[in-house]
C-alpha atoms as a PDB file:
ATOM      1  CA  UNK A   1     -99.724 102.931 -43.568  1.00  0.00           C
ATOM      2  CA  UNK A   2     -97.456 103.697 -40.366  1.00  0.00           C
ATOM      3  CA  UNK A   3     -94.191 103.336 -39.995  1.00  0.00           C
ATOM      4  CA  UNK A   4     -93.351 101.376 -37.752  1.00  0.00           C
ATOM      5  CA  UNK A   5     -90.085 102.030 -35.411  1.00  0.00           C
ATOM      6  CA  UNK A   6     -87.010  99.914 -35.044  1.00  0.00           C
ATOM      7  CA  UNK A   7     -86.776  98.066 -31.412  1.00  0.00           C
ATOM      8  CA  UNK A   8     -83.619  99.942 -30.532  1.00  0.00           C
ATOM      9  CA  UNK A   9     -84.829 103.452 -31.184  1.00  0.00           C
ATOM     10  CA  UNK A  10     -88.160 102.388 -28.877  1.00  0.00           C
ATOM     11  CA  UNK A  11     -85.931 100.901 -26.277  1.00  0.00           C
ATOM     12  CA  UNK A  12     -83.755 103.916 -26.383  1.00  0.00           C
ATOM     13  CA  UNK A  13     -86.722 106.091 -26.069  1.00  0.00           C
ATOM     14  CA  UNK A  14     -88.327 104.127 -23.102  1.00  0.00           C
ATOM     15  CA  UNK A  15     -84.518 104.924 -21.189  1.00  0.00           C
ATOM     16  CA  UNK A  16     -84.488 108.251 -22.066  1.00  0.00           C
ATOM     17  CA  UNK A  17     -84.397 108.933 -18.019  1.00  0.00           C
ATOM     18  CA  UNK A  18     -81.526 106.496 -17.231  1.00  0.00           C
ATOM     19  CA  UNK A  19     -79.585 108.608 -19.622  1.00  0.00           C
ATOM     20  CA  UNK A  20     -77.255 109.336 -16.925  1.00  0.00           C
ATOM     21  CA  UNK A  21     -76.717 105.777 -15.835  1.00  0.00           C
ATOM     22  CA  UNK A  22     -76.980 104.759 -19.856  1.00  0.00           C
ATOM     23  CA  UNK A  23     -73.924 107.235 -20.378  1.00  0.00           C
ATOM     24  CA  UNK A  24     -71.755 106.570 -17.108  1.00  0.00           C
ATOM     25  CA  UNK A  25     -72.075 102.965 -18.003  1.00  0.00           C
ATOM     26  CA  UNK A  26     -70.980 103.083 -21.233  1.00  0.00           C
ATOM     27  CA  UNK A  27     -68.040 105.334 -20.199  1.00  0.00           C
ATOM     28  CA  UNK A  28     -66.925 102.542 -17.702  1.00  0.00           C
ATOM     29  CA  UNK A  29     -67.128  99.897 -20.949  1.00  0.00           C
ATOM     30  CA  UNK A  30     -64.741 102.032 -22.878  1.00  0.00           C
ATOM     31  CA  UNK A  31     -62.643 102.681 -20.044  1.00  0.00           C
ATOM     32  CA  UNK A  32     -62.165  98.969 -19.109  1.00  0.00           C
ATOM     33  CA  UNK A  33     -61.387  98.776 -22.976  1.00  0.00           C
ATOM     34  CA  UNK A  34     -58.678 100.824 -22.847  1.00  0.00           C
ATOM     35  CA  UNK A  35     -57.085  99.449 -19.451  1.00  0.00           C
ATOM     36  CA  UNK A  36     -58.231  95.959 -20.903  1.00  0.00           C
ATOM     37  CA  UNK A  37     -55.599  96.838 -24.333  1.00  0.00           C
ATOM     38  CA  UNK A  38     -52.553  98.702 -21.984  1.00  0.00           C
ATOM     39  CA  UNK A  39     -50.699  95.526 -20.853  1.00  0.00           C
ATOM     40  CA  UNK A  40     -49.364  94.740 -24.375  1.00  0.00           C
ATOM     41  CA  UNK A  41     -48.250  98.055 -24.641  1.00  0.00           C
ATOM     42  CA  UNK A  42     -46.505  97.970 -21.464  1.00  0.00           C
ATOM     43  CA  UNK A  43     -45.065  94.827 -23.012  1.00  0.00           C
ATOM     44  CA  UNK A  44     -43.320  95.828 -25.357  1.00  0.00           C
ATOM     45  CA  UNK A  45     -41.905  98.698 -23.751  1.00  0.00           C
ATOM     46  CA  UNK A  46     -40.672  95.567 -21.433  1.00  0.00           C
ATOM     47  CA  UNK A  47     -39.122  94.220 -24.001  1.00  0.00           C
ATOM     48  CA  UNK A  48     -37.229  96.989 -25.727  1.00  0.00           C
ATOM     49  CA  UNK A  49     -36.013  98.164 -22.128  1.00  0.00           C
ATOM     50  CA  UNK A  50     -34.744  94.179 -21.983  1.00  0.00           C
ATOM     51  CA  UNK A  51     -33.024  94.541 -25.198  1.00  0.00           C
ATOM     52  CA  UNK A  52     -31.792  98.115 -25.295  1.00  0.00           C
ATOM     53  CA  UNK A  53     -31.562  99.772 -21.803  1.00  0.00           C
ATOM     54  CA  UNK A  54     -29.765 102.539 -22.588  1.00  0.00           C
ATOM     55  CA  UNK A  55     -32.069 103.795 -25.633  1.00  0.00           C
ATOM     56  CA  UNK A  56     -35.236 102.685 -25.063  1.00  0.00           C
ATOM     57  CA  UNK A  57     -38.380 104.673 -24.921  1.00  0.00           C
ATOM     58  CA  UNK A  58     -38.283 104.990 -21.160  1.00  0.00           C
ATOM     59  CA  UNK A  59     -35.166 107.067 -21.598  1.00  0.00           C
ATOM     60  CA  UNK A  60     -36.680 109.804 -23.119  1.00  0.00           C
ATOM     61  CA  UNK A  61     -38.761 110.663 -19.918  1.00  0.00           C
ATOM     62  CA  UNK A  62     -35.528 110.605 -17.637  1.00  0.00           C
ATOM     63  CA  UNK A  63     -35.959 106.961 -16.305  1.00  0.00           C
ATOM     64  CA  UNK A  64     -32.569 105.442 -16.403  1.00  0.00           C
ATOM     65  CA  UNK A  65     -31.010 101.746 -15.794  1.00  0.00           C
ATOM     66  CA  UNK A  66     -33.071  98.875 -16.969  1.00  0.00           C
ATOM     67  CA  UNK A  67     -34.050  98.335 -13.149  1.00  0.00           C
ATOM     68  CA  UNK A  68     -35.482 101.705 -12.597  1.00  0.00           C
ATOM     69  CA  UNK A  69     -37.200 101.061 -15.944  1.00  0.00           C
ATOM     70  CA  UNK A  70     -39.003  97.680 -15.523  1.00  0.00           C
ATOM     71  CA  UNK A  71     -39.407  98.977 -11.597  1.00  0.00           C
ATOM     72  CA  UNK A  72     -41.268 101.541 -13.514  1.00  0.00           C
ATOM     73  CA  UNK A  73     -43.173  99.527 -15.970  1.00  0.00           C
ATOM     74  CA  UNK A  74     -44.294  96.932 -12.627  1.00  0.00           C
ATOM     75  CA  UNK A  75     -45.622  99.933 -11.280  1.00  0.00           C
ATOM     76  CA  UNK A  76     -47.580 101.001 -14.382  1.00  0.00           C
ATOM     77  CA  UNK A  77     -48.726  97.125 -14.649  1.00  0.00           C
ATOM     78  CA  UNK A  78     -50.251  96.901 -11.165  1.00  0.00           C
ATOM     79  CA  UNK A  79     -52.175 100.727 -11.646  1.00  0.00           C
ATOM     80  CA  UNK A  80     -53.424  99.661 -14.731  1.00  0.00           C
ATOM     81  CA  UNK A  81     -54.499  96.021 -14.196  1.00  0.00           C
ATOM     82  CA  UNK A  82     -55.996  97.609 -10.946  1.00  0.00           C
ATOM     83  CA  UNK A  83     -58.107 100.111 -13.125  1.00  0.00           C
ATOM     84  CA  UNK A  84     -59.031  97.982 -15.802  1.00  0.00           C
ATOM     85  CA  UNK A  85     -60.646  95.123 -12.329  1.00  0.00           C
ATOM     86  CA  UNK A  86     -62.182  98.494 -11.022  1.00  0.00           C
ATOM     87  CA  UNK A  87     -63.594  99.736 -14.116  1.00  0.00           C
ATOM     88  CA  UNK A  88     -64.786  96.201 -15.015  1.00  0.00           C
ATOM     89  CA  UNK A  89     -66.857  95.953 -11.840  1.00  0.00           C
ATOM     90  CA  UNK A  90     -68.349  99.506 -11.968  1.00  0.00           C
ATOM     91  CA  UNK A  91     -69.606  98.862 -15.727  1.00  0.00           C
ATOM     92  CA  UNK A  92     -70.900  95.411 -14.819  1.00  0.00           C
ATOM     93  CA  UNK A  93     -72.644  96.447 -11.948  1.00  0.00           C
ATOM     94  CA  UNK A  94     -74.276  99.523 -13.367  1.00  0.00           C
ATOM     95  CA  UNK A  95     -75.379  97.525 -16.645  1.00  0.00           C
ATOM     96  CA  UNK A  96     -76.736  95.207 -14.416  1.00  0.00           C
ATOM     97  CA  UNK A  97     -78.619  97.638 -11.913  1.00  0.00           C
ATOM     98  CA  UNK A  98     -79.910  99.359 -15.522  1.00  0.00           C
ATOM     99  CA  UNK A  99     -81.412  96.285 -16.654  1.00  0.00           C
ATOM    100  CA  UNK A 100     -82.975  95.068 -13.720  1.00  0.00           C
ATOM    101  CA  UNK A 101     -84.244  98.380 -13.348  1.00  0.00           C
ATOM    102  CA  UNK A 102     -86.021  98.721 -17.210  1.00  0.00           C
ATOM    103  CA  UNK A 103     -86.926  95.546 -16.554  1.00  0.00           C
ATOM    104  CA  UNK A 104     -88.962  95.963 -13.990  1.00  0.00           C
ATOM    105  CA  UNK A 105     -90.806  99.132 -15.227  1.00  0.00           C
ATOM    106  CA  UNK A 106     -91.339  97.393 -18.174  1.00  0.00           C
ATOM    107  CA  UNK A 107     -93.247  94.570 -16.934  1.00  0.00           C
ATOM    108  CA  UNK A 108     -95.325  96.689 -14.695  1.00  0.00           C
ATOM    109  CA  UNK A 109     -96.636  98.605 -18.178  1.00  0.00           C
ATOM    110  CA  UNK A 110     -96.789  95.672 -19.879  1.00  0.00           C
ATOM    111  CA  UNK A 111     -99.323  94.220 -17.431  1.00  0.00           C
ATOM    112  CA  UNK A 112    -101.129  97.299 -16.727  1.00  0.00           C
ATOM    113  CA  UNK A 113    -101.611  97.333 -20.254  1.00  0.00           C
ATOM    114  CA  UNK A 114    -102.714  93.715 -20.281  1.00  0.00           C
ATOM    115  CA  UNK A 115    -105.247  94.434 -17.359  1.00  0.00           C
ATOM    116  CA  UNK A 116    -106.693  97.588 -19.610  1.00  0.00           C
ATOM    117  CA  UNK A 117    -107.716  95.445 -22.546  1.00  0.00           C
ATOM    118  CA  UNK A 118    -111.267  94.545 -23.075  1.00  0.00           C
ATOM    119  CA  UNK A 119    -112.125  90.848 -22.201  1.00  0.00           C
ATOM    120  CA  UNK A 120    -113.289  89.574 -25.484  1.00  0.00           C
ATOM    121  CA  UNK A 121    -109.078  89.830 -26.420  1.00  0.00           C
ATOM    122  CA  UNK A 122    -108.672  87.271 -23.748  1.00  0.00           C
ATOM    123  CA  UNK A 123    -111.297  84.721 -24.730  1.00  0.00           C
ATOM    124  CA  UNK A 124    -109.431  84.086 -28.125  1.00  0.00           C
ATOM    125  CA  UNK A 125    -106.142  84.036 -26.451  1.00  0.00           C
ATOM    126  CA  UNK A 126    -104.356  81.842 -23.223  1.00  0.00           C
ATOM    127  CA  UNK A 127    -104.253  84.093 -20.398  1.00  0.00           C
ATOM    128  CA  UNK A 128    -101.060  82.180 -19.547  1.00  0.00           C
ATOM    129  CA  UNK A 129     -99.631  81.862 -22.986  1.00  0.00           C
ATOM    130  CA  UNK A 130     -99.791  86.124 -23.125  1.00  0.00           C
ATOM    131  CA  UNK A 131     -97.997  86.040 -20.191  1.00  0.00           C
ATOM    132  CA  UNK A 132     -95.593  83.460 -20.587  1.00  0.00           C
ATOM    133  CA  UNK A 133     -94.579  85.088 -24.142  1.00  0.00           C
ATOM    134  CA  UNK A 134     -94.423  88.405 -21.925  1.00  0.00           C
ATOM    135  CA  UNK A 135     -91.855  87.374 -19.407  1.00  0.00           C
ATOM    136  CA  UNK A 136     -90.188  85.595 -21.889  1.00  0.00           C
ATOM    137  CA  UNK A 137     -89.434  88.656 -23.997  1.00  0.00           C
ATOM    138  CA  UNK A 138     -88.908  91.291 -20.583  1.00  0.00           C
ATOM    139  CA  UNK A 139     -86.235  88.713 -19.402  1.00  0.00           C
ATOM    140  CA  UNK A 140     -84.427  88.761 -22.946  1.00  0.00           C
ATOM    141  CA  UNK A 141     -84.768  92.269 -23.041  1.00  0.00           C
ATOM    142  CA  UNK A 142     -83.088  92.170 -19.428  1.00  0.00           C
ATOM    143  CA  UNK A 143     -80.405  90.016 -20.223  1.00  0.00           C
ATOM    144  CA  UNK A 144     -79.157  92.039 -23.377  1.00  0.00           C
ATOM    145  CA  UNK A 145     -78.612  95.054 -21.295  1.00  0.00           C
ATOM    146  CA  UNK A 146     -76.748  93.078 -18.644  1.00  0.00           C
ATOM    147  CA  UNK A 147     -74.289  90.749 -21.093  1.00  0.00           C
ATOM    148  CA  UNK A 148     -75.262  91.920 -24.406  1.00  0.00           C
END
């Protein structure tokens, strides 16, 4: 009996060469993360320069006044909002170009394979039911590496 192996690990094998693009992607996702969880931070430090000016954690790096310090904290705002929009795009679009891209080599092997097999498989099956369930599956496949 073989053992048979899970759907991820396959998939993961048949991207081995976008590796690259895999890993740069997924770098742009955390980033975005991280840009995407700053503005409460930023918040808050808002908030105890609002209530205590003179102590709060702005002080300690030599920022002084409250307007120097929310000046400050606008500044941090728009370079991190800006990051997070910039990071958001480049993840999106290299998801996107990655599953378009697997997507497309897939159904070519898929249908060279389908091409290969002997006829008698195809006179117990619909031609257009094989490929029907075939693009069905590619294009789910597709859209789990671009949303999922």
């Amino acid at each position: 009996m073989s053992k048979t192996t899970h759907p991820l690990h396959r998939l993961l094998q048949y991207a081995r060469p976008y590796q690259k693009t895999i890993g740069l992607a997924t770098l742009y996702s955390i980033l975005n993360k991280v840009f995407d969880l700053a503005p409460p931070v930023l918040i808050g430090w808002a908030v105890d320069v609002v209530i205590n000016p003179n102590t709060s954690f702005l002080v300690n790096w030599g920022i002084q006044g409250a307007f120097n310090q929310l000046l400050l904290l606008s500044i941090l705002s728009l370079i991190i909002w800006s990051l997070e929009s910039v990071f958001e795009y480049a993840y999106k679009i290299l998801w996107r170009n990655l599953a378009q891209t697997l997507q497309h080599d897939l159904r070519l092997e898929a249908y060279g394979h389908l091409q290969e097999l002997e006829l008698a498989y195809f006179e117990e099956r619909s031609s257009g039911s094989l490929m029907s369930i075939l693009n069905d599956d590619i294009n789910q496949l597709e859209r789990f590496l671009d949303i999922g």
